[in-house]
Protein backbone atom coordinates (compact mmCIF):
# COMPACT_ATOMS: atom_id res chain seq x y z
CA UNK A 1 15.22 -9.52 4.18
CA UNK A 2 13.24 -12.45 5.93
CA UNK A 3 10.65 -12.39 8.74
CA UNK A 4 9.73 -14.97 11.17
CA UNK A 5 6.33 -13.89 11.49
CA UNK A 6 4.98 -14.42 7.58
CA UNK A 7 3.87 -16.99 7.05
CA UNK A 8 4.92 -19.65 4.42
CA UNK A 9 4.07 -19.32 0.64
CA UNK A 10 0.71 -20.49 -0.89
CA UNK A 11 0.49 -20.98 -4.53
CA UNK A 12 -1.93 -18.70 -5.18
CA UNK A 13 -3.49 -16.11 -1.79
CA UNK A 14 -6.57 -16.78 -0.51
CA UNK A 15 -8.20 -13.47 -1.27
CA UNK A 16 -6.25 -12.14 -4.40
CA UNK A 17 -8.02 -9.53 -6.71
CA UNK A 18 -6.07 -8.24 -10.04
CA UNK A 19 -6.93 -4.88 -9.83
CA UNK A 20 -8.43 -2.98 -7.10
CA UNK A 21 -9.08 1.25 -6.65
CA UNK A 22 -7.63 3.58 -3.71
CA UNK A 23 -9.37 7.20 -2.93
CA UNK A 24 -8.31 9.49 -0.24
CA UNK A 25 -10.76 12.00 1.34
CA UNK A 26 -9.07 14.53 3.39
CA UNK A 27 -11.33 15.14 6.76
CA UNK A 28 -10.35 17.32 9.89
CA UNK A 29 -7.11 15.31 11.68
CA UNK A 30 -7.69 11.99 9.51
CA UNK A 31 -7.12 11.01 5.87
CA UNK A 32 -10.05 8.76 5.13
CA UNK A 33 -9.43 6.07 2.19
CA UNK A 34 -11.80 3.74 0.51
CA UNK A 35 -10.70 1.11 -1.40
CA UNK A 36 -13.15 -0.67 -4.32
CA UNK A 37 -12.68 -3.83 -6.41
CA UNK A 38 -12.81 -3.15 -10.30
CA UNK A 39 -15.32 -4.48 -11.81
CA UNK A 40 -15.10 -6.72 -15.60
CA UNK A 41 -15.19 -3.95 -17.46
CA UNK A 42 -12.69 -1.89 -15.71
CA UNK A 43 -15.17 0.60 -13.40
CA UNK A 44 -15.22 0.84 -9.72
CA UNK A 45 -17.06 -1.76 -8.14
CA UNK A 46 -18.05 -2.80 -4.58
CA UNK A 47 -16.50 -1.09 -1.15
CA UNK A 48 -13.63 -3.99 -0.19
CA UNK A 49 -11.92 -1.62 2.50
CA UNK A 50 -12.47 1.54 4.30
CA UNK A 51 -10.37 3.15 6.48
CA UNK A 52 -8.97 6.59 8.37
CA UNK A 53 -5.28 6.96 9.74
CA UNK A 54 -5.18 9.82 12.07
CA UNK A 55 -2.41 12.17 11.07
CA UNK A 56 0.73 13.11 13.83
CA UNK A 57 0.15 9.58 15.44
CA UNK A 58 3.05 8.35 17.05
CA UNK A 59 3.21 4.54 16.44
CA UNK A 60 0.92 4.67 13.47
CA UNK A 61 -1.81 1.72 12.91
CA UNK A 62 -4.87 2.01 10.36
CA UNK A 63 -7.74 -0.19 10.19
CA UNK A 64 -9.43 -1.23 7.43
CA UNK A 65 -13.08 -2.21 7.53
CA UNK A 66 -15.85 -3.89 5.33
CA UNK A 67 -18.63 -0.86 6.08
CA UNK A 68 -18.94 2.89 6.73
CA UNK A 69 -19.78 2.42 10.54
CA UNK A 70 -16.44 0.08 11.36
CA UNK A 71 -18.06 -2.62 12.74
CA UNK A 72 -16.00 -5.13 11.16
CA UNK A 73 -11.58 -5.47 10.69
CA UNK A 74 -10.38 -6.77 7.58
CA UNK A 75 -7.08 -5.68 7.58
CA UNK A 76 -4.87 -3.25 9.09
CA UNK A 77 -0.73 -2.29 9.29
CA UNK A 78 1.24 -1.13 11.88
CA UNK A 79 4.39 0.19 12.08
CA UNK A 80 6.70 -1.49 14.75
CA UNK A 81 8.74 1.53 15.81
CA UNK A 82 7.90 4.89 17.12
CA UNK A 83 8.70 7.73 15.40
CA UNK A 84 10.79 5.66 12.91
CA UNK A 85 11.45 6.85 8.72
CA UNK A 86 12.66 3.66 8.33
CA UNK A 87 9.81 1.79 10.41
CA UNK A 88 8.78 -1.45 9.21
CA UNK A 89 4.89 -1.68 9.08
CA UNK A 90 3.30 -5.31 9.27
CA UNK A 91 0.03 -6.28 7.80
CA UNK A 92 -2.57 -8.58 9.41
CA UNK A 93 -5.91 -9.58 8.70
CA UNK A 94 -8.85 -8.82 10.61
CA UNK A 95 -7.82 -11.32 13.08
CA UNK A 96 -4.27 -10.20 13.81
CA UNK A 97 -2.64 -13.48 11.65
CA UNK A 98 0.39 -12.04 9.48
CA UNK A 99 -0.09 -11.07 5.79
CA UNK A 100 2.97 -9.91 5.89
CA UNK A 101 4.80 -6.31 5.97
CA UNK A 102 6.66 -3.23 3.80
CA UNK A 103 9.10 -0.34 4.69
CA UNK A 104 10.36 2.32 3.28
CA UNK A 105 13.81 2.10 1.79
CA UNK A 106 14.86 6.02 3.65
CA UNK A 107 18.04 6.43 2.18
CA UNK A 108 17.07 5.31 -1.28
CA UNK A 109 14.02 7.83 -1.14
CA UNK A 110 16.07 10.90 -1.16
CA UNK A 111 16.26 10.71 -4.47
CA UNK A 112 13.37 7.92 -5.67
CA UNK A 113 11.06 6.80 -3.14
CA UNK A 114 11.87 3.04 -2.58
CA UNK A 115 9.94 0.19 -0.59
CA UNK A 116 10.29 -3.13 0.52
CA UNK A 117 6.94 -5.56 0.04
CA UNK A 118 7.13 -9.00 1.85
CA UNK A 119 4.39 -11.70 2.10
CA UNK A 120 4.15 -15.18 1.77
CA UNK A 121 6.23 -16.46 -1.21
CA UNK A 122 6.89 -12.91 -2.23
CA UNK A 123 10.14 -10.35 -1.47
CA UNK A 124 9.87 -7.50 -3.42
CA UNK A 125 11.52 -3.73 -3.69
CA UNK A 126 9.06 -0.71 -5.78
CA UNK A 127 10.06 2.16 -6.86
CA UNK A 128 9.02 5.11 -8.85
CA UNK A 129 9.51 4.53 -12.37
CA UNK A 130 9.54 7.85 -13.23
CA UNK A 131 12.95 9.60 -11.68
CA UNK A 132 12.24 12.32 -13.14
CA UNK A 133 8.86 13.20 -11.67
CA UNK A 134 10.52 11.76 -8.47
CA UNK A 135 12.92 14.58 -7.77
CA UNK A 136 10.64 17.23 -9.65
CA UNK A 137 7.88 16.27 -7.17
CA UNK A 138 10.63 17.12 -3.99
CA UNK A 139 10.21 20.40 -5.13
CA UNK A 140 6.92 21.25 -6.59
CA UNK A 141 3.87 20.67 -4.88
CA UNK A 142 1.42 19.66 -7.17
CA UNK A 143 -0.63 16.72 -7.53
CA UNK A 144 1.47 15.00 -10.49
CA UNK A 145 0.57 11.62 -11.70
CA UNK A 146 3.22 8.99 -10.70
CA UNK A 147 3.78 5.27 -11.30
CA UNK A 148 5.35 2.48 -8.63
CA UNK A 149 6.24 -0.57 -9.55
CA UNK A 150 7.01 -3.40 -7.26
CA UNK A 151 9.18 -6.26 -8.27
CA UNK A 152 10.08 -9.61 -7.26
CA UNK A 153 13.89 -9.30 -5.97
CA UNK A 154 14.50 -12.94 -7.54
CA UNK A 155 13.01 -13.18 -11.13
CA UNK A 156 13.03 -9.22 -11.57
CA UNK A 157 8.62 -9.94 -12.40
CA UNK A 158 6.48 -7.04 -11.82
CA UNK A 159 4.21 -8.10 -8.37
CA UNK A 160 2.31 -5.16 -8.07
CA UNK A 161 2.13 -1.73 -9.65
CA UNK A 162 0.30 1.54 -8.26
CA UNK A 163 -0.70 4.15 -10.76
CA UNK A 164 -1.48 7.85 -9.09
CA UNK A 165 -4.35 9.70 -11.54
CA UNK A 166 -3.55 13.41 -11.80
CA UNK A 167 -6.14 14.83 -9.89
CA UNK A 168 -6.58 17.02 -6.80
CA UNK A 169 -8.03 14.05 -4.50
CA UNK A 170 -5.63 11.30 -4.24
CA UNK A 171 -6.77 8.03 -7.01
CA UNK A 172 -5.18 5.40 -7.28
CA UNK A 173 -5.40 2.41 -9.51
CA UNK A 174 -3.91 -0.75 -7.99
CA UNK A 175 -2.67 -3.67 -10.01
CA UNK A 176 -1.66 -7.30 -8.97
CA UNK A 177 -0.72 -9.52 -11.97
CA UNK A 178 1.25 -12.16 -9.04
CA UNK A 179 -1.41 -14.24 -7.54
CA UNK A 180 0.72 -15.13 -4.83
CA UNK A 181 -0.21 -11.51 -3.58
CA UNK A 182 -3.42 -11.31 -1.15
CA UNK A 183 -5.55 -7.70 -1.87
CA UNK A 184 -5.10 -7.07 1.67
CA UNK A 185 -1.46 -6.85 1.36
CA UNK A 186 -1.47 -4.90 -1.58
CA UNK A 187 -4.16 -2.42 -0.32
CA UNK A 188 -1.74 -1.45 2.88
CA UNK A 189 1.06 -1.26 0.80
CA UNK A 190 -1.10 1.19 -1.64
CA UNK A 191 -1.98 2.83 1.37
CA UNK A 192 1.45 3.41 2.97
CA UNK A 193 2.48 4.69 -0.23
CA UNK A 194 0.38 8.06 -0.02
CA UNK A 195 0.50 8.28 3.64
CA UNK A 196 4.62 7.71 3.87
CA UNK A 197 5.46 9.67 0.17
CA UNK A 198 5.69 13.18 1.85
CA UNK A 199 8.17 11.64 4.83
């Protein structure tokens, strides 16, 4: 799957990070997520991201921002249809220019929730690795620990993986071993995981 408005492939992204952190704080009608760079030795680092997608919206969009007060855009997705499972969500960068976009694979996710991850240079499909956590979590609800991994459609590499901790507050630990992936990108994708996994 190909769209017109990503743009073409650089060899490495301008603002790539290896490993980055995702935390959800459930408020009153928003889910509130801040997302921190890891630092050498593997702790959390500095706020990269925060942001709050309001929950019931209609043609979803979330913002993410460099500080608490949202003064100023980094990044945000979209999705391009209303009221769509299978909506594809684009990705831009605090200025609106394309990062590039994911959706969720509906039909695939009845039984493993699937996604497709596009940016420049990249075209990959994650799923959970786990299928059988993936059908026990369709009917338990409990905050299990689960594992996606995202992988190039052409050499089968691994482009990005996203590890949920078992814990009551959503954590999640965000790796990106292709450099050809920009943080931003991975961060919505991260993202759209948690806020698309109970659709």
């Amino acid at each position: 799957m190909t769209d017109a408005n990503v743009p073409p492939a650089p060899a490495r992204a301008p603002q790539h990070l290896p490993r980055f952190f995702v935390k959800q704080r459930i408020t009153l009608g928003v889910n509130r997520y801040e997302i921190r760079a890891a630092n050498p030795d593997g702790s959390e680092g500095r706020i990269i991201g925060m942001a709050q997608q309001k929950r019931f919206a209609l043609k979803e969009q979330v913002t993410f921002y460099a500080d608490e007060q949202r003064t100023q855009p980094v990044f945000s997705f979209r999705a391009r249809q209303v009221m769509d499972l299978a909506a594809i969500y684009d990705v831009t960068d605090g200025q609106g220019v394309a990062l590039g976009w994911f959706q969720k694979d509906f039909t695939a996710s009845l039984l493993r929730s699937s996604f497709h991850l596009a940016g420049p240079g990249i075209d990959a499909y994650g799923q959970e690795r786990n299928q059988a956590i993936a059908l026990i979590r369709r009917f338990v609800d409990l905050p299990f620990s689960f594992h996606f991994d995202f992988t190039d459609k052409t050499s089968g590499r691994v482009v990005m993986s996203s590890e949920r901790q078992f814990s009551l507050r959503d954590r999640y630990t965000v790796d990106v071993p292709d450099e050809r992936v920009d943080y931003r990108l991975a961060a919505a994708m991260a993202v759209g995981l948690d806020a698309l996994l109970g659709r």
